[in-house]
Protein backbone atom coordinates (compact mmCIF):
# COMPACT_ATOMS: atom_id res chain seq x y z
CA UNK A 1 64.08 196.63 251.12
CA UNK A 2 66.10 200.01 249.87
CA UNK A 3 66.93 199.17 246.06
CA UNK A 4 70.84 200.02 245.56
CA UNK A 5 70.47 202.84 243.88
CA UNK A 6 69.11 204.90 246.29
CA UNK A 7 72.34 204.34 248.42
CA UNK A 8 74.13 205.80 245.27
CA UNK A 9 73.65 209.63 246.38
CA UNK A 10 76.52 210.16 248.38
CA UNK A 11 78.80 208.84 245.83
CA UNK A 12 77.60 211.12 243.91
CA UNK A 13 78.10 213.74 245.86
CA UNK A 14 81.49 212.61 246.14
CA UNK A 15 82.44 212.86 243.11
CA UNK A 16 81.10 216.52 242.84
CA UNK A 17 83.18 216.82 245.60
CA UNK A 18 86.19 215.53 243.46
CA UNK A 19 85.20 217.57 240.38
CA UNK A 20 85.14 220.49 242.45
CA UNK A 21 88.52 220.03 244.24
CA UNK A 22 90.15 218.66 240.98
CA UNK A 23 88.68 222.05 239.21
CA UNK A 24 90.12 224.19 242.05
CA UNK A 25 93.87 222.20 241.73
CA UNK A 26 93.52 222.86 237.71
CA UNK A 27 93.02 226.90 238.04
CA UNK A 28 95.57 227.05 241.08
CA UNK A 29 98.43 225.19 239.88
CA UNK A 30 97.59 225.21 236.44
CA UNK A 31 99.40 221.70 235.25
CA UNK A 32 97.17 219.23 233.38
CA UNK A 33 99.33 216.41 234.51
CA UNK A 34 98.29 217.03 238.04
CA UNK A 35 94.58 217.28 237.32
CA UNK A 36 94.99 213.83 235.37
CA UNK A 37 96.01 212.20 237.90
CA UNK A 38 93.21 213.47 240.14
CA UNK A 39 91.15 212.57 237.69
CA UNK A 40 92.17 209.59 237.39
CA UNK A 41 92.51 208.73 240.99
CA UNK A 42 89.37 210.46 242.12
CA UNK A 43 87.30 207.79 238.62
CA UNK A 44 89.61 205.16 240.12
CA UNK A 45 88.12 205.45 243.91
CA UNK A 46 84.80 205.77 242.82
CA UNK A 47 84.95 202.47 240.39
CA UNK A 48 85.71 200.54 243.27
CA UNK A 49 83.50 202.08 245.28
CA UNK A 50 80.15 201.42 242.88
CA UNK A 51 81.52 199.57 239.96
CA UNK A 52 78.57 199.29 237.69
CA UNK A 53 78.13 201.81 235.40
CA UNK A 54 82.04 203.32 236.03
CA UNK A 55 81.09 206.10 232.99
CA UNK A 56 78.46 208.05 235.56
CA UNK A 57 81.72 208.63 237.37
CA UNK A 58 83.79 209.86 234.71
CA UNK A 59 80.68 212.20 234.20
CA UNK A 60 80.20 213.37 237.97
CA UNK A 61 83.57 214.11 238.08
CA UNK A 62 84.24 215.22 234.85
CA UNK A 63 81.62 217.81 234.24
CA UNK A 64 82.62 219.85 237.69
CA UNK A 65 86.44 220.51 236.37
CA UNK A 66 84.98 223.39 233.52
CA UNK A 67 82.33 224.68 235.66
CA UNK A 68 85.03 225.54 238.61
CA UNK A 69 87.11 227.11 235.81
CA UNK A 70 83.96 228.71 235.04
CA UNK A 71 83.18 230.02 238.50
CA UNK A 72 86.60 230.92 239.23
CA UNK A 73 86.52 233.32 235.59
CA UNK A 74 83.03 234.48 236.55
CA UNK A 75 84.64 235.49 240.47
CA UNK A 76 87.70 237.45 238.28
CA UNK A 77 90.01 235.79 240.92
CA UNK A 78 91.85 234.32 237.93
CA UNK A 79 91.45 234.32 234.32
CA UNK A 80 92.06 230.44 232.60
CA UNK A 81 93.91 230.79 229.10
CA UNK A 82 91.83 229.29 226.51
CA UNK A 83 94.48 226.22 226.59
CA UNK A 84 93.26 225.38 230.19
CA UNK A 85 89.60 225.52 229.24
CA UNK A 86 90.11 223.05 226.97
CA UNK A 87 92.43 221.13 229.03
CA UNK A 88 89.86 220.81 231.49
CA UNK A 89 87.26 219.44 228.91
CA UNK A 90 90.01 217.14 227.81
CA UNK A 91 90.12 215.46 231.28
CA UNK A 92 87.04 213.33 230.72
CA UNK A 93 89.99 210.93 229.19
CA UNK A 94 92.00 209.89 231.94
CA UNK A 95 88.83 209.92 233.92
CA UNK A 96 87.38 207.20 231.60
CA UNK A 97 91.00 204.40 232.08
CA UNK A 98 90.44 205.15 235.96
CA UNK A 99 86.57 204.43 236.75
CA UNK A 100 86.89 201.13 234.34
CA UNK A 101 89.98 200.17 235.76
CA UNK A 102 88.42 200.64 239.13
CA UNK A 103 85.72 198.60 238.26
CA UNK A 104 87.35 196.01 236.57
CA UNK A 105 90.06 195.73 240.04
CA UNK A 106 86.91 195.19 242.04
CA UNK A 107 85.41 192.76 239.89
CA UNK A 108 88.70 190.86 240.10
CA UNK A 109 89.06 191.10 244.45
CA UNK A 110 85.64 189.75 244.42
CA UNK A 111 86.39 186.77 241.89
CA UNK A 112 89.45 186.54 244.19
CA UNK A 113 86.64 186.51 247.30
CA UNK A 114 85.11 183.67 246.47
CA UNK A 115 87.88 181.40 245.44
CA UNK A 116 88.50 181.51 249.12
């Protein structure tokens, strides 16, 4: 039998995916409100998707927002202010209140499952 976790890699790649396009959002329309709630939606998605352990989702997603700012400095096709650099680090926070509360909704649709 395939143990679970090995079905785990395309989430993961997912939420690269996320961190990526999240990243890309933050440096283009440069509003930390908007990449919170990608964040947050993106941690959200992937907590219902594989609730246990929802933190490896705030760090798959998480970690990919600086390193596109990164890129995108490195690429000169814009230049971040030091304020958005550390916005972007600072979006591990909302990330955290959306994989857990993704998690903790599927734990409840499940309970609700098997009351059936």
């Amino acid at each position: 039998m395939i143990e679970k976790r090995q079905l785990d890699w395309w989430c993961y790649l997912l939420g690269a995916a996320c961190g990526i396009g999240t990243g890309w959002a933050d440096v283009v329309v440069n509003d930390l409100l908007v990449t919170a709630l990608l964040v947050v939606a993106y941690c959200m998605l992937l907590g219902l998707l594989r609730p246990r352990w929802p933190w490896r989702w705030v760090l798959t997603v998480g970690v990919f927002i600086p390193l596109t700012e990164f890129a995108a400095y490195v690429l000169r096709t814009v230049k971040p202010s030091r304020a958005q650099v550390y916005g972007s680090v600072l979006a591990f926070l909302p990330g955290v209140a959306g994989a857990y509360g993704g998690s903790l909704m599927r734990g409840v649709v499940e309970n609700l499952k098997q009351g059936k």
